[in-house]
C-alpha atoms as a PDB file:
ATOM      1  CA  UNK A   1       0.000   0.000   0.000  1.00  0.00           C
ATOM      2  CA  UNK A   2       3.315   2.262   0.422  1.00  0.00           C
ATOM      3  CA  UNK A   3       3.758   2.320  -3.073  1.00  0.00           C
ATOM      4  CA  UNK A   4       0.377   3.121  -3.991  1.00  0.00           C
ATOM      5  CA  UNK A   5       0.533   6.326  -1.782  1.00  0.00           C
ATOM      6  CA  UNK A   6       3.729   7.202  -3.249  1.00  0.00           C
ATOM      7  CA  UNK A   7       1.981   7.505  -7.032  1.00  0.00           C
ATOM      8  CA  UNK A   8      -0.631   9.380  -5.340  1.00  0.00           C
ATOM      9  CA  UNK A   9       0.435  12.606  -6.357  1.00  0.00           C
ATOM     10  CA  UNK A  10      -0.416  15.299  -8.893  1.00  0.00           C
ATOM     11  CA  UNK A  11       2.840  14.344 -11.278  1.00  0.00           C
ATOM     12  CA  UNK A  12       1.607  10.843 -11.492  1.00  0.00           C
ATOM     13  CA  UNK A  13      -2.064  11.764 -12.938  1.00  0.00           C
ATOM     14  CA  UNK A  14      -0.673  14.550 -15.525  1.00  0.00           C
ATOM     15  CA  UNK A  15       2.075  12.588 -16.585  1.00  0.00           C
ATOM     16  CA  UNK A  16       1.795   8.562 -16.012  1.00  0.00           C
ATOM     17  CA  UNK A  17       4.221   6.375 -13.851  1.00  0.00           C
ATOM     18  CA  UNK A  18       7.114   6.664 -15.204  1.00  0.00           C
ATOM     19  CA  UNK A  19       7.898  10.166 -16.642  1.00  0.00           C
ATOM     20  CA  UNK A  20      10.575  11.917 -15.361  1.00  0.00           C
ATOM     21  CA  UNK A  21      11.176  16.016 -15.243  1.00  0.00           C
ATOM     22  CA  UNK A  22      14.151  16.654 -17.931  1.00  0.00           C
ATOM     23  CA  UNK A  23      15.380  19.238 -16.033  1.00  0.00           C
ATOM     24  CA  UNK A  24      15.868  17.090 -13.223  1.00  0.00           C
ATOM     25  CA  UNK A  25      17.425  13.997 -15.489  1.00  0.00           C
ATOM     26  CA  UNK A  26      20.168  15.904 -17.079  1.00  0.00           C
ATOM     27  CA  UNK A  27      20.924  17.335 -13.909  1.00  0.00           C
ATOM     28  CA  UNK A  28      21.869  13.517 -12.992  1.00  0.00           C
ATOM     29  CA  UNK A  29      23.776  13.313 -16.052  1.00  0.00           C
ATOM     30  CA  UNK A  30      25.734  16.672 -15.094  1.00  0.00           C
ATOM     31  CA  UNK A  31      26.552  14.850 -11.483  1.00  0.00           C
ATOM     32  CA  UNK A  32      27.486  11.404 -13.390  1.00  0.00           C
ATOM     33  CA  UNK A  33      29.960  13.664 -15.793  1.00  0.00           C
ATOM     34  CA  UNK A  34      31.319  15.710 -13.292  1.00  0.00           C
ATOM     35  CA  UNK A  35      31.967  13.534 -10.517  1.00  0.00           C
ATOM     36  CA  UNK A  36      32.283   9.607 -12.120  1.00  0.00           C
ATOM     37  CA  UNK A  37      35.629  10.228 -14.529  1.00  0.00           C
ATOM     38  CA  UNK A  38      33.943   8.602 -17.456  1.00  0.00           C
ATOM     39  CA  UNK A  39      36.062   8.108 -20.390  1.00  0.00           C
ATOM     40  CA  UNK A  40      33.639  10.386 -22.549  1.00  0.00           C
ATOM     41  CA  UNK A  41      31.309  12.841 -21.390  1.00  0.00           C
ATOM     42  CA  UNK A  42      27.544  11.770 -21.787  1.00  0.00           C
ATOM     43  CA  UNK A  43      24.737  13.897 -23.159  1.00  0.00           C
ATOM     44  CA  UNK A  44      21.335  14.114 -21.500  1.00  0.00           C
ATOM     45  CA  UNK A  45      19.585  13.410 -24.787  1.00  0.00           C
ATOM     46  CA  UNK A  46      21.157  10.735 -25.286  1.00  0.00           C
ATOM     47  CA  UNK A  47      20.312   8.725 -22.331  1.00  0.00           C
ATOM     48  CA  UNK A  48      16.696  10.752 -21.471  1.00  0.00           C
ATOM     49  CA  UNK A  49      13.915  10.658 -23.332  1.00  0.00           C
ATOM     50  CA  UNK A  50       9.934  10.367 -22.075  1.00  0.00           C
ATOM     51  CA  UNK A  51       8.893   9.247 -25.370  1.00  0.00           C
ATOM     52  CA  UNK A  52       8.251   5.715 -25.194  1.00  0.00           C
ATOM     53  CA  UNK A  53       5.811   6.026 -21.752  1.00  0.00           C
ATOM     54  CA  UNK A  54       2.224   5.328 -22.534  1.00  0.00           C
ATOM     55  CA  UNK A  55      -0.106   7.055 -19.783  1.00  0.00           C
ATOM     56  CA  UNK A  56      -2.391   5.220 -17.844  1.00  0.00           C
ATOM     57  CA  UNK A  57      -4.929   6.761 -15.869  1.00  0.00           C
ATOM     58  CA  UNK A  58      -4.749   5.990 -12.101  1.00  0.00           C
ATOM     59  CA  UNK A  59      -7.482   5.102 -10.282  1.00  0.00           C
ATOM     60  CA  UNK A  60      -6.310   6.969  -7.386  1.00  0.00           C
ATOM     61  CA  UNK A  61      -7.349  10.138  -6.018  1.00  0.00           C
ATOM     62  CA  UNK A  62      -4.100  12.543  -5.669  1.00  0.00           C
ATOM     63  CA  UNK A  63      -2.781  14.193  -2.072  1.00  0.00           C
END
């Protein structure tokens, strides 16, 4: 029931389970390139993309 509560929230019913925020993404690819000495730097739009999520609608009311 945890989990259930934790997709309870407004991001869940616009976007579907799943999506993630871009912003917040490639700000996780600026940490990995900054701070994991990777033989090549990676770019966000290469690894991010929202594109292959299919919403569902929730049958859950939202907090």
């Amino acid at each position: 029931m945890l989990g259930l509560d934790l997709m309870a929230t407004q991001r869940y019913k616009d976007h579907g389970i799943g999506w993630m925020d871009e912003a917040k993404m490639c700000a996780s690819v600026d940490l990995v390139n900054t701070y994991m000495d990777l033989p090549a730097k990676v770019d966000c739009a290469d690894v991010f993309t929202n594109d292959y999520l299919t919403k569902i609608e929730l049958p859950l009311d939202v907090k």
